[in-house]
Protein backbone atom coordinates (compact mmCIF):
# COMPACT_ATOMS: atom_id res chain seq x y z
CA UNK A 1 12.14 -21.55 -36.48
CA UNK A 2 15.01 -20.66 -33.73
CA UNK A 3 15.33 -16.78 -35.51
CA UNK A 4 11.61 -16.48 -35.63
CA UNK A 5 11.37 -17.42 -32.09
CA UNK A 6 14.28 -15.02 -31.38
CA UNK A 7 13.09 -12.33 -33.21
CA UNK A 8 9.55 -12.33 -31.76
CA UNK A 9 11.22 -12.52 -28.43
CA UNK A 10 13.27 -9.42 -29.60
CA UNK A 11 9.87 -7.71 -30.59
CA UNK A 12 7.86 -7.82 -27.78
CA UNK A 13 10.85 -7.14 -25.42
CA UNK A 14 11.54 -3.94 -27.49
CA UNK A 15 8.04 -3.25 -27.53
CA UNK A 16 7.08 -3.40 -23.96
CA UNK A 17 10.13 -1.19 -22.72
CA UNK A 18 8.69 1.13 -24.89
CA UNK A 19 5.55 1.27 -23.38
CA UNK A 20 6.76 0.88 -20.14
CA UNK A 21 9.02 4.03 -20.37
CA UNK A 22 6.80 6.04 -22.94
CA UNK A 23 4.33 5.13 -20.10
CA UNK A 24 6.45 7.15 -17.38
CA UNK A 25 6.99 10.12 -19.70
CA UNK A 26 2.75 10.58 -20.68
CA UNK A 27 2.23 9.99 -17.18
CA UNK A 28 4.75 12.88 -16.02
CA UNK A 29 4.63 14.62 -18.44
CA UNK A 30 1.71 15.14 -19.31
CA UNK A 31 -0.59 13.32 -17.25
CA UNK A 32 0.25 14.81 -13.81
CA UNK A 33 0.38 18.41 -14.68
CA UNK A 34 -3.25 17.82 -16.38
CA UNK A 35 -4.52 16.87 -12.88
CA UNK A 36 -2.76 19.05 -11.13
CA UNK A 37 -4.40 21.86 -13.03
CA UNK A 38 -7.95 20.29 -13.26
CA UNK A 39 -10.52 21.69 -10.47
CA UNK A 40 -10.51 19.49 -7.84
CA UNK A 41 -14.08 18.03 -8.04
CA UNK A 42 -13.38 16.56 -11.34
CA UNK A 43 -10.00 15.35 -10.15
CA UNK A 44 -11.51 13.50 -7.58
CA UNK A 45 -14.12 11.89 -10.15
CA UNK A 46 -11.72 10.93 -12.61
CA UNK A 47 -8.90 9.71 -9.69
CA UNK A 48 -10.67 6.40 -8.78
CA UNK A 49 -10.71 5.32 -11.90
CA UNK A 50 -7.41 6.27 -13.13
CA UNK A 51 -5.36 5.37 -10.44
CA UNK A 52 -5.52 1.40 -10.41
CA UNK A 53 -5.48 0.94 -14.48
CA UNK A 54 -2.50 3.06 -14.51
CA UNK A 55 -0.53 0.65 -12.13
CA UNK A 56 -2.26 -2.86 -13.79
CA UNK A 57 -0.84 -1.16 -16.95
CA UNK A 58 2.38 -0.22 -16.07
CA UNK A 59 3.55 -3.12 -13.85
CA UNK A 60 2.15 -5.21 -16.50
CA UNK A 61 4.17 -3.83 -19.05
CA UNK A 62 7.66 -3.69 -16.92
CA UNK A 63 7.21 -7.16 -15.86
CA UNK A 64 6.83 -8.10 -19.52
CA UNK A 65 10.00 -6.12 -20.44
CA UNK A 66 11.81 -7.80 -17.87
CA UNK A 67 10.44 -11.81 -18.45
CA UNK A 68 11.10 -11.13 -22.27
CA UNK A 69 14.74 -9.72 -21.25
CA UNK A 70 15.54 -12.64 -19.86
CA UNK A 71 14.30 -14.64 -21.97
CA UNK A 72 15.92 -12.82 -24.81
CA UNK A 73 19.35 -13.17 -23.05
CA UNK A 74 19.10 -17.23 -22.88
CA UNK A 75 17.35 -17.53 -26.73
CA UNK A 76 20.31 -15.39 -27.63
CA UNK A 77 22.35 -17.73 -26.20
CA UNK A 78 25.11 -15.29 -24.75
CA UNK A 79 23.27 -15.79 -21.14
CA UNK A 80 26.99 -17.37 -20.24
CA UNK A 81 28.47 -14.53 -20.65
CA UNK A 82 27.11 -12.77 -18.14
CA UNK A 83 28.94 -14.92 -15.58
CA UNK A 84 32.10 -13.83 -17.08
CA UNK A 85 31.53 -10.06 -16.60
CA UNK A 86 34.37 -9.91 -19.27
CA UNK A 87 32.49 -7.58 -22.39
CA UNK A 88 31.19 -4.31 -22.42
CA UNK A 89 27.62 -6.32 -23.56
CA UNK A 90 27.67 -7.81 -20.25
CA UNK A 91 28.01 -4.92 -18.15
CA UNK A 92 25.21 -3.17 -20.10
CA UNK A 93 23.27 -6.09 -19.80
CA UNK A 94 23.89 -6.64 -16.17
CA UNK A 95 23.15 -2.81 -15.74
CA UNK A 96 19.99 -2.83 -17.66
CA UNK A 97 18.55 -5.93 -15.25
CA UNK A 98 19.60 -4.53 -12.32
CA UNK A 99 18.12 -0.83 -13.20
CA UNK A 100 15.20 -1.97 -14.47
CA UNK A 101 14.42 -5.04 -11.33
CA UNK A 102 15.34 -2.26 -9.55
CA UNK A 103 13.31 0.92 -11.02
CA UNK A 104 10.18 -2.10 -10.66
CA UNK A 105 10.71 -2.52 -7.29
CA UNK A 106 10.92 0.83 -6.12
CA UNK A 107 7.78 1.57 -7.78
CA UNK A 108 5.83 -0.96 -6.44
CA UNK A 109 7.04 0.06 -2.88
CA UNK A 110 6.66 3.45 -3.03
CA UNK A 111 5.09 5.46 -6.09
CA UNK A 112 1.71 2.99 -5.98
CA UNK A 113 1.51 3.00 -1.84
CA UNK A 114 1.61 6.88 -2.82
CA UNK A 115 -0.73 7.06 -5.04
CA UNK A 116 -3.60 4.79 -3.34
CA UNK A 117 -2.91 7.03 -0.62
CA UNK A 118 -3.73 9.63 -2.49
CA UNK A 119 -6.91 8.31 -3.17
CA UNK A 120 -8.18 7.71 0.18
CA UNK A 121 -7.24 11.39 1.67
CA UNK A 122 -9.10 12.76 -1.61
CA UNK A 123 -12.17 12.71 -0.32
CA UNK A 124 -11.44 14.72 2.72
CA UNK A 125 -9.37 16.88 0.98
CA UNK A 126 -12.25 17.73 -1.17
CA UNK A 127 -14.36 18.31 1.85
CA UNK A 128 -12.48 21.30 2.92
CA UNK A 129 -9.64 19.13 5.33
CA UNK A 130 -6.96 21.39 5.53
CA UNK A 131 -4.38 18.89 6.66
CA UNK A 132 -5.86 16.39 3.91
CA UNK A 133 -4.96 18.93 1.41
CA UNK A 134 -1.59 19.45 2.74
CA UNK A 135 -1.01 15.91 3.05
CA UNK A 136 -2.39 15.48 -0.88
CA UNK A 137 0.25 18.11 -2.09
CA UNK A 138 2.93 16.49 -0.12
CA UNK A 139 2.43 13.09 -1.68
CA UNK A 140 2.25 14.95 -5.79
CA UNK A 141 5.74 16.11 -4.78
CA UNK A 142 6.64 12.71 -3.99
CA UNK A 143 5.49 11.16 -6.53
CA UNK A 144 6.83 13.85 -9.07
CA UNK A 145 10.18 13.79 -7.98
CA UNK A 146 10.11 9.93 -7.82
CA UNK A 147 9.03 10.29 -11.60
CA UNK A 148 12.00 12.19 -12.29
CA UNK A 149 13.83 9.94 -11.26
CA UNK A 150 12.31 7.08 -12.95
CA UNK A 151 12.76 8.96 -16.35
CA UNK A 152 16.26 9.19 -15.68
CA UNK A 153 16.61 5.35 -14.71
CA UNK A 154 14.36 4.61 -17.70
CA UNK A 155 16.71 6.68 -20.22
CA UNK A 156 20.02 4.81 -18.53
CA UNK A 157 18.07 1.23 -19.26
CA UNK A 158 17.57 2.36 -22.92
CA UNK A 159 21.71 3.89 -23.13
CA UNK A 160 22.37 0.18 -21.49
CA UNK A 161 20.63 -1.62 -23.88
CA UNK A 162 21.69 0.38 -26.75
CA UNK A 163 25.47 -0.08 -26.08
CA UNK A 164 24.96 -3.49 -25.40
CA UNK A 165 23.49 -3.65 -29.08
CA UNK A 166 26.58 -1.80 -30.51
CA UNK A 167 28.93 -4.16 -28.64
């Protein structure tokens, strides 16, 4: 029963990072530029409703990925190891948590203040507000080049966790 548990555990650890960082990539990807090049009318119909699922989903999905990494580490049972610091599986370890706490954090503080911001200068950018507008563009760039970034975070988590595999 211990490997089954395990091996769930394994499973839906495995299967949330996926859709946490497959997530990041549609939304970046391929997401973004859509509504970037979409009129802005329909942009600003669709926005409302996209905007809030988007972040339930995601943060849902991370903060599964993390819970089930930790408890993956302890139904493992190397969790001690990490206080030794000792293997090349704990560093990767250690770097995946703090990369991926981390990447969670800073999205929480900045990419969905960003966004809902977004959402309430819509409007008036839609009306014509010239400084709305400019202030809508300047918050896209943000959150693009945030996504970048995430992407690359994302892709060091998965290197992290795949060395820590092969160790």
């Amino acid at each position: 029963m211990d490997a089954v548990f395990r091996i769930g555990v394994q499973w839906l650890h495995v299967l949330s990072g996926i859709l946490w960082i497959g997530g990041g990539f549609y939304t970046i990807i391929v997401q973004l530029p859509a509504l970037v090049a979409t009129p802005a009318p329909a942009r600003g119909a669709v926005m409302p409703a996209l905007v809030p699922r988007q972040f339930r989903y995601i943060f849902r999905v991370a903060e599964l990925t993390i819970a089930t990494g930790l408890l993956n580490l302890f139904a493992s049972g190397r969790g001690q190891e990490l206080t030794r610091l000792d293997t090349r599986w704990s560093w990767a370890i250690l770097a995946g948590i703090v990369l991926a706490v981390g990447i969670y954090a800073a999205t929480r503080a900045t990419v969905a203040r960003w966004a809902f911001q977004l959402l309430a200068v819509g409007p008036r950018a839609a009306g014509g507000d010239a400084s709305a507008a400019a202030e809508m563009a300047a918050l896209g760039q943000r959150i693009r080049r945030f996504g970048y970034f995430q992407l690359l975070v994302g892709a060091a988590i998965v290197l992290a966790m795949v060395t820590a595999r092969f160790s």
